[in-house]
PDB file of N, CA and C in Angstrom:
ATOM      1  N   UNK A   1      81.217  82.137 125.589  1.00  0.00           N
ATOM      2  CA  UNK A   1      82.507  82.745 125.363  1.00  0.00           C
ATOM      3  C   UNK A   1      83.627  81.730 125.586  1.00  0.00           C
ATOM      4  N   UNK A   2      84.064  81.685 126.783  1.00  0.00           N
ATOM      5  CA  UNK A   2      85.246  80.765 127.423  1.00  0.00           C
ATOM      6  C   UNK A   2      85.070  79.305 126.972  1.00  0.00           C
ATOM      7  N   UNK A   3      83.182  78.754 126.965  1.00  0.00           N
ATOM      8  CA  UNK A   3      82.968  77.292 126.646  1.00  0.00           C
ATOM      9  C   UNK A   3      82.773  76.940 125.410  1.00  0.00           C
ATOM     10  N   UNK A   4      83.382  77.984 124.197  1.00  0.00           N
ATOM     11  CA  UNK A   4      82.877  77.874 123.082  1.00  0.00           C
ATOM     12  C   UNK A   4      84.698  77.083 122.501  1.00  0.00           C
ATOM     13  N   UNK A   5      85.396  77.761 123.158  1.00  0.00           N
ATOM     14  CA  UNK A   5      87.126  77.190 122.687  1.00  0.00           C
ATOM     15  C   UNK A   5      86.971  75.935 122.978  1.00  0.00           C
ATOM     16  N   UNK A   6      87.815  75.082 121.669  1.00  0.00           N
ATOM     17  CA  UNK A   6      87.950  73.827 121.747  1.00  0.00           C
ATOM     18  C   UNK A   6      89.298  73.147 121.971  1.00  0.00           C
ATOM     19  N   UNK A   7      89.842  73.881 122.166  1.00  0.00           N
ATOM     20  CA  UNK A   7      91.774  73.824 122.106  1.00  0.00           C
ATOM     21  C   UNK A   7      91.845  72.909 123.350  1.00  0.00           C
ATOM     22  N   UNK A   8      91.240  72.910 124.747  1.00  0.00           N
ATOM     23  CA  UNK A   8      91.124  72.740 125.740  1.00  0.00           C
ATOM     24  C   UNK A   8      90.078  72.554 126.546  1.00  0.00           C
ATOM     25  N   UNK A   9      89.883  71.660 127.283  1.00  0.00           N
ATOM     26  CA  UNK A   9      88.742  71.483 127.766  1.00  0.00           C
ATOM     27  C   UNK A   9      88.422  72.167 128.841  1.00  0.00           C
ATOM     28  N   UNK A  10      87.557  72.850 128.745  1.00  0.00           N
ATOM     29  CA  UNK A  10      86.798  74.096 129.696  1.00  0.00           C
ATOM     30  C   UNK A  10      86.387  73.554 131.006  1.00  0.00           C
ATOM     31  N   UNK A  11      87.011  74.342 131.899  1.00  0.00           N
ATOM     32  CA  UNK A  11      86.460  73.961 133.499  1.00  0.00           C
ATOM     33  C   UNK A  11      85.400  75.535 133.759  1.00  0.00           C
ATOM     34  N   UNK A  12      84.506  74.840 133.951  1.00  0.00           N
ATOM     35  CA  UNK A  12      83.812  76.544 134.527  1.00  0.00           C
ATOM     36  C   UNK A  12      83.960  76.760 135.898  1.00  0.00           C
ATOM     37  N   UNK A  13      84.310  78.328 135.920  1.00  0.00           N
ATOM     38  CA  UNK A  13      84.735  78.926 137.372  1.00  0.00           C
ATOM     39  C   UNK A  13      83.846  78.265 138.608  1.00  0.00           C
ATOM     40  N   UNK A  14      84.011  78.337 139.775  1.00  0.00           N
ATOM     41  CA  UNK A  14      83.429  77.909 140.861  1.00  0.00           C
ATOM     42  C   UNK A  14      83.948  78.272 141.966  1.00  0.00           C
ATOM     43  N   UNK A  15      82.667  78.785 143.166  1.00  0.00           N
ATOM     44  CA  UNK A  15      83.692  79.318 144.482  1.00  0.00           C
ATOM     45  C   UNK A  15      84.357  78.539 144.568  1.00  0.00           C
ATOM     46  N   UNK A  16      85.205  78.380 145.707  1.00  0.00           N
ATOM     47  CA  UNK A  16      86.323  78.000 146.377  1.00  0.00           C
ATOM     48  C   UNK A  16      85.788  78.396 147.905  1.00  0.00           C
ATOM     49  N   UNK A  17      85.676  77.133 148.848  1.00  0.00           N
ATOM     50  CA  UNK A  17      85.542  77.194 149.892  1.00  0.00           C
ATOM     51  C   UNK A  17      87.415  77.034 150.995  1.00  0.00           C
ATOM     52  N   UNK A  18      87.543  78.071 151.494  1.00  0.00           N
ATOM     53  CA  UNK A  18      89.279  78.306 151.721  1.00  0.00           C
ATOM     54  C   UNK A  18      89.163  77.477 153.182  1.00  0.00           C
ATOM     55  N   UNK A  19      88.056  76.801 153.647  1.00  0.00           N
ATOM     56  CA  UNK A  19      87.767  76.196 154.932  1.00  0.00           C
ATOM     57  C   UNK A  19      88.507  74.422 154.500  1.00  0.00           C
ATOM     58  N   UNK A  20      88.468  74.230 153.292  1.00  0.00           N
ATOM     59  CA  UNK A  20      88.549  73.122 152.254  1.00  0.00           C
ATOM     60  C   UNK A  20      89.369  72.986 152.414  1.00  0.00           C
ATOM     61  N   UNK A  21      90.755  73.909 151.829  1.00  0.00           N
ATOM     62  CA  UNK A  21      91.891  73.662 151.599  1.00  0.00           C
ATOM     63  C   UNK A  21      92.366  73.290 152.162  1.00  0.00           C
ATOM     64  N   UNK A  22      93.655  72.377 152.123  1.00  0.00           N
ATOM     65  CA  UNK A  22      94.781  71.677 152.595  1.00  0.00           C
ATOM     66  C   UNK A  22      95.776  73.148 153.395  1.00  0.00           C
ATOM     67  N   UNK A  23      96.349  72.849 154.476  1.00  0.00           N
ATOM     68  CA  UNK A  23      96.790  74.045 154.847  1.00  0.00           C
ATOM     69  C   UNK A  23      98.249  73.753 154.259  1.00  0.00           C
ATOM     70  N   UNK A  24      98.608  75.418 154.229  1.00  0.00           N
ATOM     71  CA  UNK A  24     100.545  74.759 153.757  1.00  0.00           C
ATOM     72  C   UNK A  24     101.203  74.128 154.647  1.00  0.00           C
ATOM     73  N   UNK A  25     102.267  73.487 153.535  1.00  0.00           N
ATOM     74  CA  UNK A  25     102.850  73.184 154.549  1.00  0.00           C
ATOM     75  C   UNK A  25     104.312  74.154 154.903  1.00  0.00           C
ATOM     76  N   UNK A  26     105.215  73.704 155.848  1.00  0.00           N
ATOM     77  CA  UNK A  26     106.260  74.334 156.793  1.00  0.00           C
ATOM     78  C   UNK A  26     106.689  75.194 155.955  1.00  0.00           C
ATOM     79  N   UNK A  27     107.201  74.513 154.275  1.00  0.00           N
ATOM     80  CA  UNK A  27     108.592  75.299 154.206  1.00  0.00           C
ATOM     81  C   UNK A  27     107.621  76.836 153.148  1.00  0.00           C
ATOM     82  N   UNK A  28     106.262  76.984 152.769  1.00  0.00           N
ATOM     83  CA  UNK A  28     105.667  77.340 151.839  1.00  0.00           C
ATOM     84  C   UNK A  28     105.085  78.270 152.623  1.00  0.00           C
ATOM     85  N   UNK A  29     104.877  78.093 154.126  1.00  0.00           N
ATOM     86  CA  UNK A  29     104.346  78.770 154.750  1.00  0.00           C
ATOM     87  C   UNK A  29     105.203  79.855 154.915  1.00  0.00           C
ATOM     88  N   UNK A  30     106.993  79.418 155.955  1.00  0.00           N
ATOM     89  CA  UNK A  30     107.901  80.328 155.762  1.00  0.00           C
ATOM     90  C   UNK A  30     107.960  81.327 154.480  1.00  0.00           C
ATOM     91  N   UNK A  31     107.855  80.946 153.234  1.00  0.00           N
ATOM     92  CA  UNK A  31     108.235  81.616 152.504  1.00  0.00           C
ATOM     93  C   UNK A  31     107.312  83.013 152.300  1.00  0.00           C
ATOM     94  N   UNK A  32     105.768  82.443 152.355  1.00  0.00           N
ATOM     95  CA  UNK A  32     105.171  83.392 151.918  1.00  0.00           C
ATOM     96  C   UNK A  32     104.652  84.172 153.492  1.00  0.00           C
ATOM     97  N   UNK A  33     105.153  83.665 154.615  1.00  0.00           N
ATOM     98  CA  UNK A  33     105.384  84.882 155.769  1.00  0.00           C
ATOM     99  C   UNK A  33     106.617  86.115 155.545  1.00  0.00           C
ATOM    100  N   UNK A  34     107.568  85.732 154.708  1.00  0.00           N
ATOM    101  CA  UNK A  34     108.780  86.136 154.353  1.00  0.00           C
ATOM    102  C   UNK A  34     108.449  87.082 153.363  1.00  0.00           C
ATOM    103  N   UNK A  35     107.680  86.533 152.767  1.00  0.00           N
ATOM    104  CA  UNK A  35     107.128  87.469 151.407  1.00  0.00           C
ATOM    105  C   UNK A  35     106.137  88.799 151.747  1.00  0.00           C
ATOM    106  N   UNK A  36     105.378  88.303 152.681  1.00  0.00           N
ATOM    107  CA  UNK A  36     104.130  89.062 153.273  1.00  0.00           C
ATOM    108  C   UNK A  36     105.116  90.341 154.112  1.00  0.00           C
ATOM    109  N   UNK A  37     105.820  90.253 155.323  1.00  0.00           N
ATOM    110  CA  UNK A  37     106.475  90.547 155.874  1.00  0.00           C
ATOM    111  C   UNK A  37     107.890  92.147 155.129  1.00  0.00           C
ATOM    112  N   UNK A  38     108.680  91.342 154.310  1.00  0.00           N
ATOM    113  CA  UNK A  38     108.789  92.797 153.245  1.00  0.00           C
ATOM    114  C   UNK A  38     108.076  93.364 152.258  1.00  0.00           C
ATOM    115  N   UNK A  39     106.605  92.951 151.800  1.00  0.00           N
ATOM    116  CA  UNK A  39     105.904  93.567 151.095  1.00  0.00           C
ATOM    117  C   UNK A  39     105.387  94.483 152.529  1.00  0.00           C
ATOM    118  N   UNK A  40     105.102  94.228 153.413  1.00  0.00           N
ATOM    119  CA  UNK A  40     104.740  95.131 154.166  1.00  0.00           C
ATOM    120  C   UNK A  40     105.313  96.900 154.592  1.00  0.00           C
ATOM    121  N   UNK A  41     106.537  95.650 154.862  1.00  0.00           N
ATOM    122  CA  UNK A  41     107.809  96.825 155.416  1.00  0.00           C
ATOM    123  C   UNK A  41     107.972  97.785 153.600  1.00  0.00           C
ATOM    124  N   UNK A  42     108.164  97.882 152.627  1.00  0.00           N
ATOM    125  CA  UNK A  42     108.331  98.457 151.755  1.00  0.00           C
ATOM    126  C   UNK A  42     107.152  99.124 151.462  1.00  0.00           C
ATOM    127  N   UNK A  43     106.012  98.365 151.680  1.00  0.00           N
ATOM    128  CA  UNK A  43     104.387  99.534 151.245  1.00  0.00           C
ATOM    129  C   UNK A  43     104.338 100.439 152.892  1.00  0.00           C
ATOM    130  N   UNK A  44     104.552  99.846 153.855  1.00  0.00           N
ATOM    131  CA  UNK A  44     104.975 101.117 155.133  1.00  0.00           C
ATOM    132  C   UNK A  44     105.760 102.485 154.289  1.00  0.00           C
ATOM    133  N   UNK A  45     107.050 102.074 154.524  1.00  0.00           N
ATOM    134  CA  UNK A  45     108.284 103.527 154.539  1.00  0.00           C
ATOM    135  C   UNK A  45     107.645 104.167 152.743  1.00  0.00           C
ATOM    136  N   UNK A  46     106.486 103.633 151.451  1.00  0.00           N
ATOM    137  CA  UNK A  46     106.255 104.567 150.778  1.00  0.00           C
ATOM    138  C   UNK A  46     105.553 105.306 151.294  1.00  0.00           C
ATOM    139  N   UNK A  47     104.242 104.451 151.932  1.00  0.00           N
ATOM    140  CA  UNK A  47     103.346 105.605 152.345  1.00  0.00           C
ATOM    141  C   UNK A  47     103.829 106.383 153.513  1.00  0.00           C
ATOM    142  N   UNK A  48     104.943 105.905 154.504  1.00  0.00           N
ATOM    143  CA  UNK A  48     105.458 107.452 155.120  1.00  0.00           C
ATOM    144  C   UNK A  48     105.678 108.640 154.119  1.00  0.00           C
ATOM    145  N   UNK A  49     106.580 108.185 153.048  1.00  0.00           N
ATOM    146  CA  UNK A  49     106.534 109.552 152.510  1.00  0.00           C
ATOM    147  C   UNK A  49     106.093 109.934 151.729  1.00  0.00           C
ATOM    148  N   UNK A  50     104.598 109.317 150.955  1.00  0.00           N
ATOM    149  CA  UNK A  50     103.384 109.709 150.787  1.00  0.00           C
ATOM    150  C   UNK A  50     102.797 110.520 151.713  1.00  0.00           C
ATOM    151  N   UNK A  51     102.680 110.200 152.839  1.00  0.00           N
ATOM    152  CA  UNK A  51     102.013 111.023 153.852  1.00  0.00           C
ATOM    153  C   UNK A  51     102.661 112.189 154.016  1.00  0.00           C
ATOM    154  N   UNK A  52     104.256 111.758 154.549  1.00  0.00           N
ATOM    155  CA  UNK A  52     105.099 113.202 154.984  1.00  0.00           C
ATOM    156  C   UNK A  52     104.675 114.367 153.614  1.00  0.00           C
ATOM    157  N   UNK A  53     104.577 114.061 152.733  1.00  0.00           N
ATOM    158  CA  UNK A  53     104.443 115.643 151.468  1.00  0.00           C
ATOM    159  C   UNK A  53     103.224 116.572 152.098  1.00  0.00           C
ATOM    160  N   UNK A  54     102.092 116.067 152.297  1.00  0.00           N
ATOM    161  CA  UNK A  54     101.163 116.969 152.832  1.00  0.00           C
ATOM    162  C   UNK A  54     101.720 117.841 153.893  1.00  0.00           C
ATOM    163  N   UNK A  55     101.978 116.794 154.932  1.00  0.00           N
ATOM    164  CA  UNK A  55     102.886 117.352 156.231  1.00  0.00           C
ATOM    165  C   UNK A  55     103.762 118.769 156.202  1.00  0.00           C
ATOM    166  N   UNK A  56     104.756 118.021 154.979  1.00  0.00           N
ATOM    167  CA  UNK A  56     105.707 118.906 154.724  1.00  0.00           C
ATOM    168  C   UNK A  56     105.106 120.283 154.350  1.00  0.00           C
ATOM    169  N   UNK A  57     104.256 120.343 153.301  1.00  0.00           N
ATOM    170  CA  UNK A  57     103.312 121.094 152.814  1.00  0.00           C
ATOM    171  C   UNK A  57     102.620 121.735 153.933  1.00  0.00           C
ATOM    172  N   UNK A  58     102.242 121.551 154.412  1.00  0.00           N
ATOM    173  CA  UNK A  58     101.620 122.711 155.989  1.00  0.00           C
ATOM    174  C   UNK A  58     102.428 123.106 156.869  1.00  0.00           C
ATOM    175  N   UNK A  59     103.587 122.143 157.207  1.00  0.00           N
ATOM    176  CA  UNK A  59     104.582 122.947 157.978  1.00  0.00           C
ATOM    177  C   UNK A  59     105.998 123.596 157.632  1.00  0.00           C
ATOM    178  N   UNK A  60     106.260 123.673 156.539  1.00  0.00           N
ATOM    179  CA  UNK A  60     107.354 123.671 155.644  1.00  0.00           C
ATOM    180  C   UNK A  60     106.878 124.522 154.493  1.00  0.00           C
ATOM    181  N   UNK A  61     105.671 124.456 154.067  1.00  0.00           N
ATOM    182  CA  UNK A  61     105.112 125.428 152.643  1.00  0.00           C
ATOM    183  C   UNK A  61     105.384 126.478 152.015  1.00  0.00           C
ATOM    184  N   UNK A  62     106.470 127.177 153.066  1.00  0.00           N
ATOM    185  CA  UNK A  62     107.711 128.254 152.381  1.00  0.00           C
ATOM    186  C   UNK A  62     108.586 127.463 151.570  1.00  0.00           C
ATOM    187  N   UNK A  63     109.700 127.246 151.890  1.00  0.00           N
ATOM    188  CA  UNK A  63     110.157 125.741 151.373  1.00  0.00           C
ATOM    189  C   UNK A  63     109.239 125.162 150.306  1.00  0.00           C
ATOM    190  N   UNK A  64     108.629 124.362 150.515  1.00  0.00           N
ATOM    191  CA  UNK A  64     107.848 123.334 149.746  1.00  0.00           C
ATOM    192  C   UNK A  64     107.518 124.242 148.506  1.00  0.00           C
ATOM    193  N   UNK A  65     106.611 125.097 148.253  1.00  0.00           N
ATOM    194  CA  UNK A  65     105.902 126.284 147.363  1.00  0.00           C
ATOM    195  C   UNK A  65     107.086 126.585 147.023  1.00  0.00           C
ATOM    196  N   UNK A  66     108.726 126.876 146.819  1.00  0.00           N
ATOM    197  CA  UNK A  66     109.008 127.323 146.367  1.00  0.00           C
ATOM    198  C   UNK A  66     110.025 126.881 144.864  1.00  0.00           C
ATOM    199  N   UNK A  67     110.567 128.061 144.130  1.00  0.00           N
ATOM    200  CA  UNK A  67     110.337 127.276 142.687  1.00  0.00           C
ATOM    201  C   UNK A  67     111.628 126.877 142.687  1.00  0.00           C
ATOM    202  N   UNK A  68     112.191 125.735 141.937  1.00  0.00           N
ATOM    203  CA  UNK A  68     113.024 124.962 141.048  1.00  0.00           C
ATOM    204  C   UNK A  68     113.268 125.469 140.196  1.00  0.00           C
ATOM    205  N   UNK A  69     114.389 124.509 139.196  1.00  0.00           N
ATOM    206  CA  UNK A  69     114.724 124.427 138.127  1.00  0.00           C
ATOM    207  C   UNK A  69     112.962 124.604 137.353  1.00  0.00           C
ATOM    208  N   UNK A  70     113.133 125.263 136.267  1.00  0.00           N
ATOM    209  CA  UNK A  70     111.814 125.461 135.294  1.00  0.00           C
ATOM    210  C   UNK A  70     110.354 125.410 135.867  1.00  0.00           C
ATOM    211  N   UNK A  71     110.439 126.372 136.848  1.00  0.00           N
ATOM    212  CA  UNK A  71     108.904 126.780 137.580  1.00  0.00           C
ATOM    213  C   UNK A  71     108.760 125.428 138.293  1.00  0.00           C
ATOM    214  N   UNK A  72     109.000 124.200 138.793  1.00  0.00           N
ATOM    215  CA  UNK A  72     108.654 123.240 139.581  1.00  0.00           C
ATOM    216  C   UNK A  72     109.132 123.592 141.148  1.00  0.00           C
ATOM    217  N   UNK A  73     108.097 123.070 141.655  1.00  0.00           N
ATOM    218  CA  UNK A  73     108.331 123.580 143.349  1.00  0.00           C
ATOM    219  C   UNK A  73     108.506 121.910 143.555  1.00  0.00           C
ATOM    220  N   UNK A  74     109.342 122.394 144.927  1.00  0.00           N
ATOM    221  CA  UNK A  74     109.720 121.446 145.654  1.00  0.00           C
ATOM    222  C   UNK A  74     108.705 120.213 145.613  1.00  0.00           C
ATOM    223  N   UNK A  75     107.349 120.751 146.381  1.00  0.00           N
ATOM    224  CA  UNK A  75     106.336 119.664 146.581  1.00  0.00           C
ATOM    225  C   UNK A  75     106.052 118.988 145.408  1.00  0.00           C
ATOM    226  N   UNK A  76     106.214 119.564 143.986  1.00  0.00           N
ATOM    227  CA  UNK A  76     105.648 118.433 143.234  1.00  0.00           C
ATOM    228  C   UNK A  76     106.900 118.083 142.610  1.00  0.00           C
ATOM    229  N   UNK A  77     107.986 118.053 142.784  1.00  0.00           N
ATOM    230  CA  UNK A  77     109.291 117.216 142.520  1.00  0.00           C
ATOM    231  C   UNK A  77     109.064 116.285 143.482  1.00  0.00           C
ATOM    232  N   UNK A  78     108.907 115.948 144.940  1.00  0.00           N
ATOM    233  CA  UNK A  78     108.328 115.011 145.586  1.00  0.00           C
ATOM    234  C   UNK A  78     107.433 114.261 145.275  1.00  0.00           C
ATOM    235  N   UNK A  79     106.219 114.688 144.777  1.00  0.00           N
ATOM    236  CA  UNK A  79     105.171 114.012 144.813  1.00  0.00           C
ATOM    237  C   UNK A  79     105.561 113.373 143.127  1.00  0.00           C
ATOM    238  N   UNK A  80     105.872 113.879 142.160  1.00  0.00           N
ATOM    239  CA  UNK A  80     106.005 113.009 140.936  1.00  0.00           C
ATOM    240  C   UNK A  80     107.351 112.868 140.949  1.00  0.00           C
ATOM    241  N   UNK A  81     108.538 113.286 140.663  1.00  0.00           N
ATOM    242  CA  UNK A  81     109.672 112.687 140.440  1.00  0.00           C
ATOM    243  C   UNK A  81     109.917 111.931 141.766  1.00  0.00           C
ATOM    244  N   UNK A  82     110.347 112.355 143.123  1.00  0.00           N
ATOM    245  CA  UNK A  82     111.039 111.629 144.006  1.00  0.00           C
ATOM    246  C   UNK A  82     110.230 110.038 143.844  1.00  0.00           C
ATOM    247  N   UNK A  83     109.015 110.122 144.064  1.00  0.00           N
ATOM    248  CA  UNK A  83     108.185 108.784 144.401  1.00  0.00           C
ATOM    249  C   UNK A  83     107.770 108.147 143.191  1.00  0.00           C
ATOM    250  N   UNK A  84     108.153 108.049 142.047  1.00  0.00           N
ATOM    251  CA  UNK A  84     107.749 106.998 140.622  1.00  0.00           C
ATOM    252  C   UNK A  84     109.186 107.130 141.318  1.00  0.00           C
ATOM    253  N   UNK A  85     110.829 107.134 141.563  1.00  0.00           N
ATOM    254  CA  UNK A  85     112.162 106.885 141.339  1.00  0.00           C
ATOM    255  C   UNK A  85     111.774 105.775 142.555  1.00  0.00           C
ATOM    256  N   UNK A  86     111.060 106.386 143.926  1.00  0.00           N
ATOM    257  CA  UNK A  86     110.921 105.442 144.896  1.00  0.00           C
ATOM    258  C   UNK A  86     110.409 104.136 144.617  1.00  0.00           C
ATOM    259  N   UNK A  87     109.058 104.008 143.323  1.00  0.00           N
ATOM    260  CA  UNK A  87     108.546 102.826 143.027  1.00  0.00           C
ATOM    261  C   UNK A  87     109.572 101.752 142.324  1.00  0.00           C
ATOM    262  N   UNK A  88     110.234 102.533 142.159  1.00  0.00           N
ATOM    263  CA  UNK A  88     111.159 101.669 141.380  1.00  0.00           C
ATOM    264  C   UNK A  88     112.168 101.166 141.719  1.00  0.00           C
ATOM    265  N   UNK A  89     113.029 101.698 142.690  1.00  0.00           N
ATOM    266  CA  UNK A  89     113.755 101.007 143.752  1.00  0.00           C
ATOM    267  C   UNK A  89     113.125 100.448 144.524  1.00  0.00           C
ATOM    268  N   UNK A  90     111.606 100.669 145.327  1.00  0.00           N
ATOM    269  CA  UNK A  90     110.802  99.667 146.319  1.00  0.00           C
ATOM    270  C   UNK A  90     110.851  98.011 145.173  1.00  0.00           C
ATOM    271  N   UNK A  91     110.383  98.223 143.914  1.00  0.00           N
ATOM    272  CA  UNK A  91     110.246  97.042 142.723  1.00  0.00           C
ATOM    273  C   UNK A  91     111.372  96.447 142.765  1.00  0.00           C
ATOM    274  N   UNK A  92     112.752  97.467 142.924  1.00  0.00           N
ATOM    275  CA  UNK A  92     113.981  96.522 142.561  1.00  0.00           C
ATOM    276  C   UNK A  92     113.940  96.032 144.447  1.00  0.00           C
ATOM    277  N   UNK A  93     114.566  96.200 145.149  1.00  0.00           N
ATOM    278  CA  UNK A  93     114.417  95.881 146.279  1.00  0.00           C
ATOM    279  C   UNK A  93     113.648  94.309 146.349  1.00  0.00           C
ATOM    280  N   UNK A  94     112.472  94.588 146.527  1.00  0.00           N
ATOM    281  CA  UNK A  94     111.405  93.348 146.575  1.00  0.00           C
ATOM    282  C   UNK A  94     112.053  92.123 145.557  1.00  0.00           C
ATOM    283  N   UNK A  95     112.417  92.880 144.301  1.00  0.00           N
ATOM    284  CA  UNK A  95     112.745  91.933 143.238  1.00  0.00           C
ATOM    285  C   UNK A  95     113.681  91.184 143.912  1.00  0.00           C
ATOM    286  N   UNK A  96     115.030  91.649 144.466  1.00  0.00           N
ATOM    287  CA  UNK A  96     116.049  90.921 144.672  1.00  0.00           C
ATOM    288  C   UNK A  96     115.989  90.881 146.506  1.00  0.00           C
ATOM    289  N   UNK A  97     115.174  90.548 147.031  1.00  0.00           N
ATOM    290  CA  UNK A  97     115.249  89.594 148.237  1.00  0.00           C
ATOM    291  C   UNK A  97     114.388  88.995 147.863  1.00  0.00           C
ATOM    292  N   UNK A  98     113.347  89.006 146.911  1.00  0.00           N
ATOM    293  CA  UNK A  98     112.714  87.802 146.466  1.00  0.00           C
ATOM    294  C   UNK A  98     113.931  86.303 145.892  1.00  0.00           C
ATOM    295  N   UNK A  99     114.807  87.085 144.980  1.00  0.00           N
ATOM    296  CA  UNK A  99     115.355  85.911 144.185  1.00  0.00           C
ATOM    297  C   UNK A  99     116.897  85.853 145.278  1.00  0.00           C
ATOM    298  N   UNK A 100     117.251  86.109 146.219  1.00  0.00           N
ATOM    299  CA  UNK A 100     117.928  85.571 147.518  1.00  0.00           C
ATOM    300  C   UNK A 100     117.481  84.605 148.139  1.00  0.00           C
ATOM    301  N   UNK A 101     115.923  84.825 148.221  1.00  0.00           N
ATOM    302  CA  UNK A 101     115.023  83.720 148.713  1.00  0.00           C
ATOM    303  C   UNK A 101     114.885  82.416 147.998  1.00  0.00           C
ATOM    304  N   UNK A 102     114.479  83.089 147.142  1.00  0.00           N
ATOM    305  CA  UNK A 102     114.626  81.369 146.119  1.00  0.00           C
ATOM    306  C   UNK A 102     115.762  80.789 145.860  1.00  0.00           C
ATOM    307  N   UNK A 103     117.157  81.414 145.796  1.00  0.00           N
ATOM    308  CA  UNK A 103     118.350  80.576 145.448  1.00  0.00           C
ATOM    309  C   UNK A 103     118.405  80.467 146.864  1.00  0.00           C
ATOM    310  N   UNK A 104     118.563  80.565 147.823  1.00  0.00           N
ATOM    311  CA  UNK A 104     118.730  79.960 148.908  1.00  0.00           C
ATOM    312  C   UNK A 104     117.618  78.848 148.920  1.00  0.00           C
ATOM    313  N   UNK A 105     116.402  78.854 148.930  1.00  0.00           N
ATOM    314  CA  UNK A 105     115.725  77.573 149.023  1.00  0.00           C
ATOM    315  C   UNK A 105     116.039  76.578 148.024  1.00  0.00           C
ATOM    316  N   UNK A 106     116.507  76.950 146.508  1.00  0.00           N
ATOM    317  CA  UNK A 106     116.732  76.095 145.903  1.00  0.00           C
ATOM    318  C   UNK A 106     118.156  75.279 146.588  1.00  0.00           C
ATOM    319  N   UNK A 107     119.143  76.373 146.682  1.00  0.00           N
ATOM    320  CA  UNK A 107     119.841  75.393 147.481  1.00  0.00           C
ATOM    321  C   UNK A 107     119.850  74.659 148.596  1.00  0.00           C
ATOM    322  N   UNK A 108     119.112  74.923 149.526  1.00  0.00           N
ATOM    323  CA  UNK A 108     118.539  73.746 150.619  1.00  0.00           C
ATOM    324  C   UNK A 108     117.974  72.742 149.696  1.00  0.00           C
ATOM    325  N   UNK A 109     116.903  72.440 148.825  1.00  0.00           N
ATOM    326  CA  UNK A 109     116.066  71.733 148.106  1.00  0.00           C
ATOM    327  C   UNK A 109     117.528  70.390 147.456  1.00  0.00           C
ATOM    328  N   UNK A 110     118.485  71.577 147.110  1.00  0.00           N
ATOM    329  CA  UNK A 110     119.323  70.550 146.094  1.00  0.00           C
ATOM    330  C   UNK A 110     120.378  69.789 147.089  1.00  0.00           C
ATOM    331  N   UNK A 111     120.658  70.591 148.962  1.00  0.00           N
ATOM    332  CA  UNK A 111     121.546  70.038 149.214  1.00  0.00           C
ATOM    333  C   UNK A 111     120.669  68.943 150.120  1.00  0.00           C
ATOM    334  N   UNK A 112     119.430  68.434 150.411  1.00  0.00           N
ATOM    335  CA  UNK A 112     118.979  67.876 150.973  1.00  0.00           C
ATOM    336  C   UNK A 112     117.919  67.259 150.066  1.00  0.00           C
ATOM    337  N   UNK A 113     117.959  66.511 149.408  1.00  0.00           N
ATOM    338  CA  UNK A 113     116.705  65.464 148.386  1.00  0.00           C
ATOM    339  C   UNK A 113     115.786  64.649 149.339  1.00  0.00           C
ATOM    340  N   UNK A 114     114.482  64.837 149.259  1.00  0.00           N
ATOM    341  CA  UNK A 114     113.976  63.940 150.286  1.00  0.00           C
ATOM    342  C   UNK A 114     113.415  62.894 150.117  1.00  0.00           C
ATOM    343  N   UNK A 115     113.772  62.120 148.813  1.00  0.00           N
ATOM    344  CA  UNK A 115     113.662  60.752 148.755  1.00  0.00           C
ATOM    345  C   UNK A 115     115.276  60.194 148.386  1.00  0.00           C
ATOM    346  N   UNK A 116     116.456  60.586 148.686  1.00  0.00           N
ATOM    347  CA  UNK A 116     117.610  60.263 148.595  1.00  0.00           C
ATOM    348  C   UNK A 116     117.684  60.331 147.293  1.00  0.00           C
ATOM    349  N   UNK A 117     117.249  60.849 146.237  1.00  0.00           N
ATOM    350  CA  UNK A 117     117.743  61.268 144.817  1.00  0.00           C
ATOM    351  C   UNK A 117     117.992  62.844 144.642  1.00  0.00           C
ATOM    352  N   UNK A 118     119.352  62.254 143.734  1.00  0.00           N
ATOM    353  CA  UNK A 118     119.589  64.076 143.335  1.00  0.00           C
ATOM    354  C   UNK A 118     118.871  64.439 141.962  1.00  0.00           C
ATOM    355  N   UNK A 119     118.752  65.711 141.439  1.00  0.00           N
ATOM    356  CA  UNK A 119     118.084  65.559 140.382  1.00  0.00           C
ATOM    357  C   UNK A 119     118.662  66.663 140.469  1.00  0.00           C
ATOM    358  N   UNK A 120     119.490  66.654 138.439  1.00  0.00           N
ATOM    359  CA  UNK A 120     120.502  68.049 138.050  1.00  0.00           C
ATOM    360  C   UNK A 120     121.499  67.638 138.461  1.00  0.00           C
TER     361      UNK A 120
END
């Protein structure tokens, strides 16, 4: 399949021993602790309120069971509308302290050259 294309010369897959690797270094490490760190905190507070609907649902289920706009009950306006609106602000969120992160590193990168050349 993969070794039959000629466009490019074919490397065939192979483990990867991660004992091997070069460890990161300082500034790569920060970043992707930074990265790890609000992917966390944002997959936390969904699944709180992933979890809270059941919750709500056993202790609240008057409430919850009852109907909406066009026969929809509370609980499943939660469970499908509130949380696809949540995925999507958690996406924008992540998106933009991701790219805070990078224009700030790019600007350290550009205000400090570490062979005394600027480049751009």
């Amino acid at each position: 399949m993969a070794g039959e294309y000629r466009e490019y010369n074919y490397v065939a897959a192979d483990t990867i021993d991660v004992s091997e690797l070069e460890p990161l270094d300082p500034e790569t490490k920060k970043i992707m602790k930074s990265e790890f760190s609000t992917g966390i905190k944002l997959t936390l507070f969904y699944y709180v309120f992933i979890l809270s609907i059941p919750i709500l649902n056993w202790y609240a289920g008057e409430f919850m069971f009852s109907r909406m706009w066009g026969g929809m009950t509370y609980s499943w306006f939660l469970t499908s509308i509130v949380a696809m609106a949540m995925a999507f602000i958690i996406a924008f969120i992540h998106t933009n302290l991701y790219e805070k992160r990078l224009k700030q590193h790019q600007a350290q990168q550009s205000a400090s050259p570490t062979d005394g050349r600027r480049i751009g």
